[in-house]
N, C-alpha and C. Protein backbone atom coordinates (compact mmCIF):
# COMPACT_ATOMS: atom_id res chain seq x y z
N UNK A 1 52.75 13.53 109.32
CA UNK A 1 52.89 13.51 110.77
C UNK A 1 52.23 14.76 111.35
N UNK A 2 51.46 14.70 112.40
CA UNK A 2 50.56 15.76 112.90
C UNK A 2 49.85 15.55 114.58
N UNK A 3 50.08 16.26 115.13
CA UNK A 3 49.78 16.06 116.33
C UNK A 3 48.53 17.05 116.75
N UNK A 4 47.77 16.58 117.00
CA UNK A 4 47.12 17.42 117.71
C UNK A 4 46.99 18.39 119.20
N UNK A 5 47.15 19.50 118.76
CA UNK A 5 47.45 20.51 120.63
C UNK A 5 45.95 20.36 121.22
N UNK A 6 46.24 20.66 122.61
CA UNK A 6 45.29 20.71 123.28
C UNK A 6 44.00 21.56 123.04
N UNK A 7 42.77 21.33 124.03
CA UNK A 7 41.91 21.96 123.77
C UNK A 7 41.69 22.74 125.26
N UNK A 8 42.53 22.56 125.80
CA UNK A 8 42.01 23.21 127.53
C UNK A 8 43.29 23.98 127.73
N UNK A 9 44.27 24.34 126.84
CA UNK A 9 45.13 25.57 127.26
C UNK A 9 45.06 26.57 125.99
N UNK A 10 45.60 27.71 127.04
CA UNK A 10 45.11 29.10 126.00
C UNK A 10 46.21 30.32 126.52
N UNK A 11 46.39 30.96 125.75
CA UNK A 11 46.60 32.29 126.28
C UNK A 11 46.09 33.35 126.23
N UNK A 12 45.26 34.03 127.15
CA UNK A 12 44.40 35.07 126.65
C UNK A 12 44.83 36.47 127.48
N UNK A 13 44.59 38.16 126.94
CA UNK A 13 45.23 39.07 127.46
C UNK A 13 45.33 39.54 128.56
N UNK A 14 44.17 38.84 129.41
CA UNK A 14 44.34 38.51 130.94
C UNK A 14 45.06 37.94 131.54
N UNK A 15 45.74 36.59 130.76
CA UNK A 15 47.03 35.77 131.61
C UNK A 15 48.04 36.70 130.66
N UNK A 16 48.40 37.86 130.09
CA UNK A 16 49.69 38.12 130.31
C UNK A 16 49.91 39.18 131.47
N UNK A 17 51.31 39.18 130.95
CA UNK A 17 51.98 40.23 132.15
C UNK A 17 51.83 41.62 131.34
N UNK A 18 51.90 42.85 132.05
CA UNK A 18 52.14 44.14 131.81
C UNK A 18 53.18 44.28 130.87
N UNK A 19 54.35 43.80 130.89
CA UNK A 19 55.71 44.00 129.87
C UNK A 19 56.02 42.26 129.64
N UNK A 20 56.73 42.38 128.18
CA UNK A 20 57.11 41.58 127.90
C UNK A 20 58.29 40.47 128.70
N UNK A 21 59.16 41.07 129.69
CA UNK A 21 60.54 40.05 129.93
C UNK A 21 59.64 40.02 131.52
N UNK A 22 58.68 40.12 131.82
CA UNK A 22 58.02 39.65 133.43
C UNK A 22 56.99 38.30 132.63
N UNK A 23 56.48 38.20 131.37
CA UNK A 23 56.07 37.32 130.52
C UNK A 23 56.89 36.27 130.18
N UNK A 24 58.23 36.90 129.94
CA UNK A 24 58.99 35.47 129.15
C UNK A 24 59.54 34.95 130.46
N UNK A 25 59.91 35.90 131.68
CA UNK A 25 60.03 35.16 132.58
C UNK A 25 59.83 33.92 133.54
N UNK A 26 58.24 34.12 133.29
CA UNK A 26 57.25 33.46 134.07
C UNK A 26 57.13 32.09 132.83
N UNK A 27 56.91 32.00 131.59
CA UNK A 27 57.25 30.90 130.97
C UNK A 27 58.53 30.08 130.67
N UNK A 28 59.19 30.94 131.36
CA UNK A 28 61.43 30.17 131.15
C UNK A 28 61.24 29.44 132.41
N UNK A 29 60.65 30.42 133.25
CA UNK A 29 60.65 29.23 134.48
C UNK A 29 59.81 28.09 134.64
N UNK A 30 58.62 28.05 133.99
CA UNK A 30 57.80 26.81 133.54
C UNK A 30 58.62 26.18 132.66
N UNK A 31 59.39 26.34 131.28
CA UNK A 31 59.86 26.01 130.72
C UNK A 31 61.08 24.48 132.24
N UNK A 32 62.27 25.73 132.74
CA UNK A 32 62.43 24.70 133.57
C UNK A 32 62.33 23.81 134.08
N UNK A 33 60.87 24.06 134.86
CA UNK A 33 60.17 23.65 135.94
C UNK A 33 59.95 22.00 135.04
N UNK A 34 59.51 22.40 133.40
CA UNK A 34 58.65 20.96 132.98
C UNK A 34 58.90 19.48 133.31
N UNK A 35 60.50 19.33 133.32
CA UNK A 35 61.42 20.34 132.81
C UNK A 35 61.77 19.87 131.31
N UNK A 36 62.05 20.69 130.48
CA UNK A 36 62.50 20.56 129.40
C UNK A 36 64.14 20.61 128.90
N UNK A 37 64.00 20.19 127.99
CA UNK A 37 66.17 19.73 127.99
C UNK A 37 66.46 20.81 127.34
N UNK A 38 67.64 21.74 128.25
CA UNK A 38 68.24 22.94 127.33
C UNK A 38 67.06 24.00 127.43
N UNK A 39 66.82 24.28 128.50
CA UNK A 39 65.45 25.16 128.11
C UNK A 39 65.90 26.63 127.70
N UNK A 40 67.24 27.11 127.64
CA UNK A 40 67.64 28.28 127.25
C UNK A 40 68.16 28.16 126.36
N UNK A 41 68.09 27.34 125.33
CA UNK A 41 67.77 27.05 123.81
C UNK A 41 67.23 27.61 122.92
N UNK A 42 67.91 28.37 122.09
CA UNK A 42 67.25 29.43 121.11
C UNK A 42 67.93 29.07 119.77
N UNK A 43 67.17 29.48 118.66
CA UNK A 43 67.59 29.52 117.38
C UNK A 43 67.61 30.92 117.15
N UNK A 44 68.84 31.61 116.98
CA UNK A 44 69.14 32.64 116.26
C UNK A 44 69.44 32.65 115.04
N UNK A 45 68.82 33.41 113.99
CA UNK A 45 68.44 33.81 113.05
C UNK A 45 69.07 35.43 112.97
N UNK A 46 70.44 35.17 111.64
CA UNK A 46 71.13 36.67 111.01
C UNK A 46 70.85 36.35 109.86
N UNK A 47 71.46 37.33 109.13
CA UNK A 47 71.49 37.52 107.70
C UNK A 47 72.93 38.20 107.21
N UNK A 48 73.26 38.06 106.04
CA UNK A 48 74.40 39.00 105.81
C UNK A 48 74.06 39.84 104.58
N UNK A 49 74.99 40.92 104.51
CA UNK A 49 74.39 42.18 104.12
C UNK A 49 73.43 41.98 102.44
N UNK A 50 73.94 40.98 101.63
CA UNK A 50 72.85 40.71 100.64
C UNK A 50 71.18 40.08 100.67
N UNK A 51 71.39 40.28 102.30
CA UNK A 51 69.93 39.26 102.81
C UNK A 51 69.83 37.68 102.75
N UNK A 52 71.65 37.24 102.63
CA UNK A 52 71.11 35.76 102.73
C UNK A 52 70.91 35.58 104.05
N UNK A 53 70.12 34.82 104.68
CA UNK A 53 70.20 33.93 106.07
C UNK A 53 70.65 33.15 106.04
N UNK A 54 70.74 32.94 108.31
CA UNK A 54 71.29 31.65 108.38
C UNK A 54 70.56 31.59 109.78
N UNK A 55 70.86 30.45 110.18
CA UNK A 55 70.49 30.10 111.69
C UNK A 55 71.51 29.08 112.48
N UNK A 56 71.45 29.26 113.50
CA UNK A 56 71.71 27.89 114.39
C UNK A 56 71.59 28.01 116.00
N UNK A 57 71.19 27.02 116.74
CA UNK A 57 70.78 27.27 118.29
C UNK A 57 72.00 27.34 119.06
N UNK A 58 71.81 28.41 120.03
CA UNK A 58 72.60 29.05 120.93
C UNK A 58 71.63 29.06 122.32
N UNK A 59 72.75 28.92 122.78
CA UNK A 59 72.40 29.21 124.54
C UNK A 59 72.25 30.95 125.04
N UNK A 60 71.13 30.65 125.59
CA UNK A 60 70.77 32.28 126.17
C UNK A 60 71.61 32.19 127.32
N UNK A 61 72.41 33.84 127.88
CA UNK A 61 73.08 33.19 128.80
C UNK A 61 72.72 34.11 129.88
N UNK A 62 71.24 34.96 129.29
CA UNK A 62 70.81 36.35 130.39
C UNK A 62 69.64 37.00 129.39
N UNK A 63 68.86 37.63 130.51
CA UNK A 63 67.49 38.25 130.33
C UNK A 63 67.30 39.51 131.13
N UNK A 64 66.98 40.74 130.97
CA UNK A 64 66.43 42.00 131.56
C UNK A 64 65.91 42.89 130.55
N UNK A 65 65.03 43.59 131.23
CA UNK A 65 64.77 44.26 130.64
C UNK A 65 65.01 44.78 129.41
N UNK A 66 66.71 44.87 129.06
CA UNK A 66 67.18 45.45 127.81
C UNK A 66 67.65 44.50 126.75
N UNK A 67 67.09 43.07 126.97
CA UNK A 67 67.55 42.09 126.19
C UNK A 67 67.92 41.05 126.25
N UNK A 68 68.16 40.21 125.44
CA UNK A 68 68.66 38.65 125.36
C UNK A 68 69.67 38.59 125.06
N UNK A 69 70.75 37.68 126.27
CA UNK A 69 72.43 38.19 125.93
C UNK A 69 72.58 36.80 125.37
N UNK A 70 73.69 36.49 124.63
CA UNK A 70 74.29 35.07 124.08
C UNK A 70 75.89 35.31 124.00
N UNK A 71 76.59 34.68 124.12
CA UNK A 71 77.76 34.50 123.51
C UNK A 71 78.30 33.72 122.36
N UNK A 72 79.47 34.23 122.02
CA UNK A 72 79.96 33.57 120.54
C UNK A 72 81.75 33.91 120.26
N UNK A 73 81.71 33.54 118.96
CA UNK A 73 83.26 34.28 118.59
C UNK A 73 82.50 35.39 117.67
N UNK A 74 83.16 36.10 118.07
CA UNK A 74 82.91 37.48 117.03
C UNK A 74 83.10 37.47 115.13
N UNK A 75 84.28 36.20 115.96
CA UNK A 75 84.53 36.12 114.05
C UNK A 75 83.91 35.10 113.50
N UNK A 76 83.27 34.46 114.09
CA UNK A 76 82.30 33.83 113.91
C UNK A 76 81.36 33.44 112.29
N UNK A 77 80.49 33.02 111.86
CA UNK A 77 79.54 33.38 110.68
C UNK A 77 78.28 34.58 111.31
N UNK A 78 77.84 33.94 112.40
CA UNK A 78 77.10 34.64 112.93
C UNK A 78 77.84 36.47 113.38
N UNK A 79 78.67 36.23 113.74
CA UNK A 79 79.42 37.37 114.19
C UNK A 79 79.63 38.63 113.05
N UNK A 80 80.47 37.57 112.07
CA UNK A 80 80.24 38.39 110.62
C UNK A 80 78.95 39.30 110.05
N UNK A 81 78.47 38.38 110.21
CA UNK A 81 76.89 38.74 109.83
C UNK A 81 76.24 39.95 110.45
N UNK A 82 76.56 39.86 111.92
CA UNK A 82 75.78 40.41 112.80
C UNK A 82 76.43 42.34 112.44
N UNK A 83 78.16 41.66 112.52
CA UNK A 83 78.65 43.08 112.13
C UNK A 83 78.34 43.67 110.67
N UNK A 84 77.74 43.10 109.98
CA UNK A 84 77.17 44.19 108.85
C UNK A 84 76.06 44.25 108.54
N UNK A 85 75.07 43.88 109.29
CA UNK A 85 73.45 43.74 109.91
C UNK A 85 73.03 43.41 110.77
N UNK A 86 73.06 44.34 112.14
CA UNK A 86 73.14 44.17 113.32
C UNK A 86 71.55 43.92 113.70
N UNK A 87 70.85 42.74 113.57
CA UNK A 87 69.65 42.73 113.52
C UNK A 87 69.33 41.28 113.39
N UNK A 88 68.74 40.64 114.60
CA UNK A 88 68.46 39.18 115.01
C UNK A 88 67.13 38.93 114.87
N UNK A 89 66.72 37.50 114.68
CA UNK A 89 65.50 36.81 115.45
C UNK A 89 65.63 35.71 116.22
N UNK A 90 65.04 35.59 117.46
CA UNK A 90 65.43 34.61 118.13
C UNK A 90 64.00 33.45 118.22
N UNK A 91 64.54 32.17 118.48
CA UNK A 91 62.94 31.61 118.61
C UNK A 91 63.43 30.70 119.72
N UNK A 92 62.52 30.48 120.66
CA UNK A 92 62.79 29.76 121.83
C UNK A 92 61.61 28.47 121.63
N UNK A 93 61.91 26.94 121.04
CA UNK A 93 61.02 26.26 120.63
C UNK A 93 60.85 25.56 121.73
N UNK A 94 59.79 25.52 123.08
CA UNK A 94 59.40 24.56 123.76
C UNK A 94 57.98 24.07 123.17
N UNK A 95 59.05 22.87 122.61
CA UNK A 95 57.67 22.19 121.88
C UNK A 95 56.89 20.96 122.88
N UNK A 96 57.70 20.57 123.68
CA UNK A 96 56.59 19.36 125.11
C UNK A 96 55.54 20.33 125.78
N UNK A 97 56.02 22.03 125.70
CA UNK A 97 54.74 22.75 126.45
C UNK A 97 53.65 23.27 125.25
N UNK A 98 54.14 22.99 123.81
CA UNK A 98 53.11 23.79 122.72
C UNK A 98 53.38 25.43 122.90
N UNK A 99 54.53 25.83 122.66
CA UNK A 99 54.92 27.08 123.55
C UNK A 99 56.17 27.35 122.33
N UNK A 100 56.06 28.25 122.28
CA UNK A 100 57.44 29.30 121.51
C UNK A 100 57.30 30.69 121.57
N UNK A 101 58.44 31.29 121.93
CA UNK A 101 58.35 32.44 122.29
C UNK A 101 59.29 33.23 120.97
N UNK A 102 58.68 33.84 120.14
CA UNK A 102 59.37 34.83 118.92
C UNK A 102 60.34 36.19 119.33
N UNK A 103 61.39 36.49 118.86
CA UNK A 103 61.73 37.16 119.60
C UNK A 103 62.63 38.76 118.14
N UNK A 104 62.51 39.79 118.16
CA UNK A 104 63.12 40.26 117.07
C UNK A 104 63.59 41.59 117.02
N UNK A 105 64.87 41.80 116.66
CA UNK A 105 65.17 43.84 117.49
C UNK A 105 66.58 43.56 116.94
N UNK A 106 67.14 44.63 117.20
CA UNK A 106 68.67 45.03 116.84
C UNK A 106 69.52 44.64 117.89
N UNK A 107 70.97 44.36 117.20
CA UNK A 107 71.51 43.79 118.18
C UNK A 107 72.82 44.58 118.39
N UNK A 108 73.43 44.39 119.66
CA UNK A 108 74.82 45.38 120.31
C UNK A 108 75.67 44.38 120.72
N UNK A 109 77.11 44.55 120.99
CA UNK A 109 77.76 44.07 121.83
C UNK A 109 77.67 44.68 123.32
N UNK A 110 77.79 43.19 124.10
CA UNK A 110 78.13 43.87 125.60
C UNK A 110 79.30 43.91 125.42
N UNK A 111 79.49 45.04 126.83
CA UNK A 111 80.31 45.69 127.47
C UNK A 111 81.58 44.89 127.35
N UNK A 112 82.82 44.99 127.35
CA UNK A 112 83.91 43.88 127.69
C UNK A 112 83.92 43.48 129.47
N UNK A 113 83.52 44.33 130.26
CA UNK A 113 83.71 43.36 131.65
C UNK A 113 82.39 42.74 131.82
N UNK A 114 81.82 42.87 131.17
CA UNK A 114 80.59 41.54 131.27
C UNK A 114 80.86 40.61 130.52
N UNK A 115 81.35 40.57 129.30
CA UNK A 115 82.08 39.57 128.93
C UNK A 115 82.80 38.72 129.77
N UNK A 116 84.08 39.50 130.37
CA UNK A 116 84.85 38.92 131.04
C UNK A 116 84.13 38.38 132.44
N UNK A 117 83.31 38.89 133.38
CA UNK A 117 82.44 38.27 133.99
C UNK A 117 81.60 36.89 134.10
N UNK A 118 81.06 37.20 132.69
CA UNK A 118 80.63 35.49 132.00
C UNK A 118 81.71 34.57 131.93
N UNK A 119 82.94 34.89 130.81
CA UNK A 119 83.88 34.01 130.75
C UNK A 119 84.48 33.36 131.74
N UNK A 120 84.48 34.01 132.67
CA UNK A 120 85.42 33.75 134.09
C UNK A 120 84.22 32.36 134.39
N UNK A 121 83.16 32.55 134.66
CA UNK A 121 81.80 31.90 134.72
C UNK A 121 82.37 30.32 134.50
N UNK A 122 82.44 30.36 132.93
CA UNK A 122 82.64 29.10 131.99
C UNK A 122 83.39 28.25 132.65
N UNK A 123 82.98 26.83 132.24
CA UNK A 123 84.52 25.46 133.01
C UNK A 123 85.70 26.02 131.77
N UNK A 124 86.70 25.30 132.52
CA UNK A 124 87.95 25.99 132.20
C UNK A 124 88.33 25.09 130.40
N UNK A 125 87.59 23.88 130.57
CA UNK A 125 87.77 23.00 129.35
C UNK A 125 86.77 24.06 128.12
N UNK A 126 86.21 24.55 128.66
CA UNK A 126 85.40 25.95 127.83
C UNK A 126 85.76 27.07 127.16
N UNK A 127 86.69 27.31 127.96
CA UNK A 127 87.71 28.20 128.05
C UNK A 127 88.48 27.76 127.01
N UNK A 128 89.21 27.43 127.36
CA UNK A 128 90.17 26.78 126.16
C UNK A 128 89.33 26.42 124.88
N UNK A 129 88.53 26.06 124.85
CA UNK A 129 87.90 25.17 123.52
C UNK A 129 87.60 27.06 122.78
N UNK A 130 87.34 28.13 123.87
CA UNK A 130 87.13 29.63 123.03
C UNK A 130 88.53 30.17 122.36
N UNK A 131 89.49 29.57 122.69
CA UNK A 131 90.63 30.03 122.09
C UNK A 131 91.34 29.01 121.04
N UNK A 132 90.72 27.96 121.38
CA UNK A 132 91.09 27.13 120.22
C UNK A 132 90.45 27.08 118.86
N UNK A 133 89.08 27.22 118.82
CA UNK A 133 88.40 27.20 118.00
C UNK A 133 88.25 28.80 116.98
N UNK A 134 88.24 28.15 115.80
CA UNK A 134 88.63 29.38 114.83
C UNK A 134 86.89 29.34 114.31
N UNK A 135 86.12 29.36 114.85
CA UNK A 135 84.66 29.04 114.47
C UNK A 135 84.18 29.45 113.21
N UNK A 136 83.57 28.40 112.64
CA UNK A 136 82.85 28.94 111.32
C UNK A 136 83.91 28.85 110.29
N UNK A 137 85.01 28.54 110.91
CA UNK A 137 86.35 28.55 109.23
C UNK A 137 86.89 27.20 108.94
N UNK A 138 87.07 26.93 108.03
CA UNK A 138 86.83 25.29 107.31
C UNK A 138 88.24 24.59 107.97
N UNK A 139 88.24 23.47 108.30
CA UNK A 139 89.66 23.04 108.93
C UNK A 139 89.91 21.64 108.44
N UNK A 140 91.43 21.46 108.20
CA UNK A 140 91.37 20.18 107.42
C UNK A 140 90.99 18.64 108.39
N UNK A 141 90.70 18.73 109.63
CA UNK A 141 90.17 17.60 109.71
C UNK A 141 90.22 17.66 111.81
N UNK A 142 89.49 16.93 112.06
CA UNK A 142 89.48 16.66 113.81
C UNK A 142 90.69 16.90 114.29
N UNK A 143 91.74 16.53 113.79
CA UNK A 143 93.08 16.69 114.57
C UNK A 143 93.42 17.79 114.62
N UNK A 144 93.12 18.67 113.84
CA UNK A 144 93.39 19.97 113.72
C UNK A 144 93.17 20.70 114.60
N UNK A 145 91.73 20.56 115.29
CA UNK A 145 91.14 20.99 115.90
C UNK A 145 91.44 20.72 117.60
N UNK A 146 91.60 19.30 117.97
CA UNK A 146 92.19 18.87 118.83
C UNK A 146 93.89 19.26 118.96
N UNK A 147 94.33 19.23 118.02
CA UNK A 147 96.33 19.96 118.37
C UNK A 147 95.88 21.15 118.39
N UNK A 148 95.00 22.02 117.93
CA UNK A 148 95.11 23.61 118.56
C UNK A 148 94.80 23.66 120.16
N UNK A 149 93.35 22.79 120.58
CA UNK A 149 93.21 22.37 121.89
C UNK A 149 94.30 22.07 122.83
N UNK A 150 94.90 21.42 122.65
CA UNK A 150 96.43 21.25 123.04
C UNK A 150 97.40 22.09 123.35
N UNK A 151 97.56 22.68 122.44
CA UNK A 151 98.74 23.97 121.91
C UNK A 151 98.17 25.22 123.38
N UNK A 152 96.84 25.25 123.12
CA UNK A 152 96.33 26.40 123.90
C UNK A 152 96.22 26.15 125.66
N UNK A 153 96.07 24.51 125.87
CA UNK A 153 96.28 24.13 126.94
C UNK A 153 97.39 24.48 127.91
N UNK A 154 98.90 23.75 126.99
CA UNK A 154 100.02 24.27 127.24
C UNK A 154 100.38 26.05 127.51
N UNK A 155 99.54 26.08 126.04
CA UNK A 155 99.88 27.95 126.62
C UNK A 155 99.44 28.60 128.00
N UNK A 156 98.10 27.69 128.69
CA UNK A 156 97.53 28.55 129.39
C UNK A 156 97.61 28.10 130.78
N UNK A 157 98.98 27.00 130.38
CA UNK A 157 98.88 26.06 132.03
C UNK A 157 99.16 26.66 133.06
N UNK A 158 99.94 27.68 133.21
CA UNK A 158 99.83 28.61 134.55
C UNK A 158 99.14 29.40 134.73
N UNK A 159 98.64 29.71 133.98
CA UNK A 159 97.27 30.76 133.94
C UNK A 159 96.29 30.36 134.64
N UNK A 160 95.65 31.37 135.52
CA UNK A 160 94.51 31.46 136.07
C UNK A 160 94.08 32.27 136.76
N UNK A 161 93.02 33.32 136.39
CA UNK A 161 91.84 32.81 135.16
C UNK A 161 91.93 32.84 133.88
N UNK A 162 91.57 32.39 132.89
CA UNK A 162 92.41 32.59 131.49
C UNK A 162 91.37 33.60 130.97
N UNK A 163 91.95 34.81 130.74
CA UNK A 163 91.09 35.51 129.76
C UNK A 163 90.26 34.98 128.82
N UNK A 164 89.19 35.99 128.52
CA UNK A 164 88.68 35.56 127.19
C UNK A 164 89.82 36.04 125.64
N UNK A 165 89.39 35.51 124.95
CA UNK A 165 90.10 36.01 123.62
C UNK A 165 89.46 37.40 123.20
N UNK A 166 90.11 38.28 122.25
CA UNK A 166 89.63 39.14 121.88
C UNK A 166 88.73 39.33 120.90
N UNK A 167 88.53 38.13 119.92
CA UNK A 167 87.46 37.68 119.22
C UNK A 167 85.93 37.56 120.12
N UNK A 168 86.07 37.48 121.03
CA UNK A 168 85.29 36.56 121.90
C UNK A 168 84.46 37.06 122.56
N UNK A 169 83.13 36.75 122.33
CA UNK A 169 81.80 37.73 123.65
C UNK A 169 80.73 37.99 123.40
N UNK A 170 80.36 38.43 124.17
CA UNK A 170 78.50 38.77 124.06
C UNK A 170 77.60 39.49 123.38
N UNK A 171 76.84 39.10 122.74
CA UNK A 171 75.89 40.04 121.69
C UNK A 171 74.49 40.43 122.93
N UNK A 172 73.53 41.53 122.99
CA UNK A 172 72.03 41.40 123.46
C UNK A 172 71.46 41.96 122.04
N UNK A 173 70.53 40.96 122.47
CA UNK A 173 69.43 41.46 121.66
C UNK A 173 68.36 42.25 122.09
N UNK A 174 67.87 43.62 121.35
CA UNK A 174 67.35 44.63 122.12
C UNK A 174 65.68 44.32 121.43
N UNK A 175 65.14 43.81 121.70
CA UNK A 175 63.52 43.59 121.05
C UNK A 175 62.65 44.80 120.62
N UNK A 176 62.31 44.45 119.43
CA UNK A 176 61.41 45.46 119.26
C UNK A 176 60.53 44.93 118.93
N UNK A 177 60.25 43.53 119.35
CA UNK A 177 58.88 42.70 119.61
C UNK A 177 58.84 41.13 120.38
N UNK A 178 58.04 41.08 120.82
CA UNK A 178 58.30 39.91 121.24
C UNK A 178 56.79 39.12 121.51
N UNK A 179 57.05 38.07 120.54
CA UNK A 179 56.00 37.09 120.68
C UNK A 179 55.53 35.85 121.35
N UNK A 180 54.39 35.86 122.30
CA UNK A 180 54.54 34.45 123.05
C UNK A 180 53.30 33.58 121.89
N UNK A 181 53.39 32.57 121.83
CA UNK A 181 52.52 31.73 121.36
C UNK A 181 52.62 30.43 121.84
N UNK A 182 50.80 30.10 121.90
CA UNK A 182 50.86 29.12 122.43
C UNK A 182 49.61 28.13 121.61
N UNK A 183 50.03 26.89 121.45
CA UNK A 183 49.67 26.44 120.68
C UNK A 183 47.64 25.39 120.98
N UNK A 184 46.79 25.15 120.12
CA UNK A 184 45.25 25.43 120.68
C UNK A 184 44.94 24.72 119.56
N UNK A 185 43.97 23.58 119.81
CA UNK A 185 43.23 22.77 119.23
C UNK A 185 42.69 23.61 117.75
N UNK A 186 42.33 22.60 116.54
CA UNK A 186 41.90 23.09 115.72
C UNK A 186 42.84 23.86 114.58
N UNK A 187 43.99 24.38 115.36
CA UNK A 187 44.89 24.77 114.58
C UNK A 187 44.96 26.51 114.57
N UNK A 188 43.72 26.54 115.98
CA UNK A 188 43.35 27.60 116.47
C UNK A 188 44.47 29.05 117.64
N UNK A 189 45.64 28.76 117.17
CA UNK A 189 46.55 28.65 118.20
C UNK A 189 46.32 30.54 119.14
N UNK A 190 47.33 30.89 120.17
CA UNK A 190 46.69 32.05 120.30
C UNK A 190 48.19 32.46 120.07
N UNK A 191 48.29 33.78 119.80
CA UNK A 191 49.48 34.44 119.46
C UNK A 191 49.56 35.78 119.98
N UNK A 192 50.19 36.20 121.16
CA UNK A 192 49.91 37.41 121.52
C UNK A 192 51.68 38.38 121.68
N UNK A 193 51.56 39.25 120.96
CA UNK A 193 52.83 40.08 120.72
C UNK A 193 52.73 41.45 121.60
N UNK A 194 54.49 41.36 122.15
CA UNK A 194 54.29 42.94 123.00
C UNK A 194 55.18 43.52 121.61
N UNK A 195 54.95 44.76 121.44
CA UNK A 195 55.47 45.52 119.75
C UNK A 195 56.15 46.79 120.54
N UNK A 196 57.21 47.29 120.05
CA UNK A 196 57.61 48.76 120.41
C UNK A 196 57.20 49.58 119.14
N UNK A 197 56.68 50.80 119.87
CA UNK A 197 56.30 51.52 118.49
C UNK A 197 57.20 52.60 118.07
N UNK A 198 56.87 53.23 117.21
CA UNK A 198 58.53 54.24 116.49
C UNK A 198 58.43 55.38 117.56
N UNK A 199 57.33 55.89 118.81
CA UNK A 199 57.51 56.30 119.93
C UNK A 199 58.22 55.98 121.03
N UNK A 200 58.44 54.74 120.72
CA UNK A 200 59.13 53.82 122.03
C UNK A 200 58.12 53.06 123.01
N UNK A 201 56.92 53.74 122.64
CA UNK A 201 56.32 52.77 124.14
C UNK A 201 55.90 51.52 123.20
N UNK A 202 55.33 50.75 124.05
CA UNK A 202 54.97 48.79 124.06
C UNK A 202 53.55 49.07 123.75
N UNK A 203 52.63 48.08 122.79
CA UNK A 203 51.54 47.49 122.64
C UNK A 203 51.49 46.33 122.83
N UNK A 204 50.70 45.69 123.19
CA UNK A 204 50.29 44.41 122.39
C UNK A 204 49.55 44.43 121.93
N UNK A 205 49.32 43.21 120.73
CA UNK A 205 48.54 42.88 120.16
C UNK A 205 48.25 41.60 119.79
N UNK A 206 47.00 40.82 119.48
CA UNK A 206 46.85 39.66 118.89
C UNK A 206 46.73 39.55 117.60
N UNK A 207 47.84 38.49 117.41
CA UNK A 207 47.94 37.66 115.69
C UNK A 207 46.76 36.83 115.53
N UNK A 208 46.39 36.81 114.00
CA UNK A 208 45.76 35.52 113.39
C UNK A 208 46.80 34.10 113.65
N UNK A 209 46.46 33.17 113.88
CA UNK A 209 47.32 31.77 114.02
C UNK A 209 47.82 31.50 112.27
C-alpha cells in the first residue's frame, strides 16, 4: 500500500516562521481549518528508566512559547515513566494534509492552579471518570470500572466544582526541537527543524527525507 504525495506542495525556509510555536501555530490552525478529526492529537512517546518505550495519543490541551501542555493521571504508565525520565516525544500525525509535526525536550509538571483551571474546564462526566479511573492498573473487568464511576458520583453529588484528584494533571513539554515536515513527491519530502543549542538560542536546519 503506497500513496503517492503531491508534487505542488513544499516547505521551503522562506515559508517558515522566525520561531518555532508562531510555525506550529499557523499549521494547527490549517490543521483545523481542513478540518481534520481531533486535530490536537498527538502521540506521546516515554520511556522508563531501562529505556523501554511506550506510546499512546493524547490530547494537547495548550501551546506557548514554553511548551506543549497535556493532561493525565500522574500515576499513570505514562506518568510513571515520565517521573523517572522526564523526557518526551510528541508527533502530531496530520496525515489528509501530508504534514507531521515532530516534537522532543524535557518534560515538567504544571503548576497546580493551572491544573485546577483546566479541570474546572472539563464536563463534569470527565471529572468523575478522573477520579474513578485507576489508569494503567489491571482491573478485573467493566463493572469494576463502572461501580467505581458510581461510588465517585455519589461521593461528589453535592459538590461543585469537584476538584481534581491529587494524582491528577498537567505535564509541558519544553522542546528542544521541533520538527515540521511535509510530505513531496518522489519520496522527496522537505523536513525543516527549529533545534535549541547547548547555548540556548534556536537554529534551524534542513533534514535529508
Amino acid at each position: 500500500m503506497r500513496n503517492e504525495y503531491a508534487a505542488d506542495q513544499g516547505l521551503s525556509e522562506d515559508d517558515l516562521a522566525a520561531d518555532w510555536h508562531t510555525q506550529f501555530g499557523r499549521w494547527f490552525a490549517e490543521a483545523v481549518a481542513h478540518p481534520l478529526p481531533e486535530p490536537n492529537a498527538m502521540i506521546v512517546a516515554t520511556a522508563d528508566a531501562a529505556g523501554h518505550s511506550s506510546g499512546r495519543t493524547v490530547l494537547l490541551k495548550g501551546y506557548d512559547p514554553g511548551g506543549f501542555v497535556f493532561y493525565t493521571n500522574y500515576d499513570s504508565r505514562k506518568g510513571g515513566e515520565l517521573a523517572v525520565n522526564p523526557w518526551a516525544s510528541l508527533v502530531f500525525p496530520w496525515f489528509p494534509m501530508q504534514r507531521q509535526v515532530v516534537v522532543a525536550g524535557p518534560v515538567e509538571r504544571v503548576d497546580r492552579a493551572e491544573t485546577e483551571e483546566y479541570f474546572a474546564s472539563r464536563p463534569r462526566g470527565s471529572q468523575l471518570g478522573a477520579w474513578a479511573s485507576t489508569q494503567s492498573r489491571v482491573i478485573p473487568d467493566r463493572a469494576a470500572l463502572d461501580d467505581a464511576y458510581e461510588a465517585v458520583a455519589e461521593r461528589f453529588a453535592d459538590v461543585d466544582p469537584i476538584p481534581p484528584p491529587p494524582h491528577w494533571g498537567g505535564f509541558r513539554v519544553r522542546p528542544e526541537s521541533v520538527e515540521f515536515w511535509q510530505g513531496r513527491a518522489s519520496r522527496l519530502h522537505d523536513r525543516l527543524r527549529f533545534r535549541r543549542t547547548e547555548g540556548g538560542t534556536w537554529v534551524t536546519e534542513r533534514l535529508a527525507p
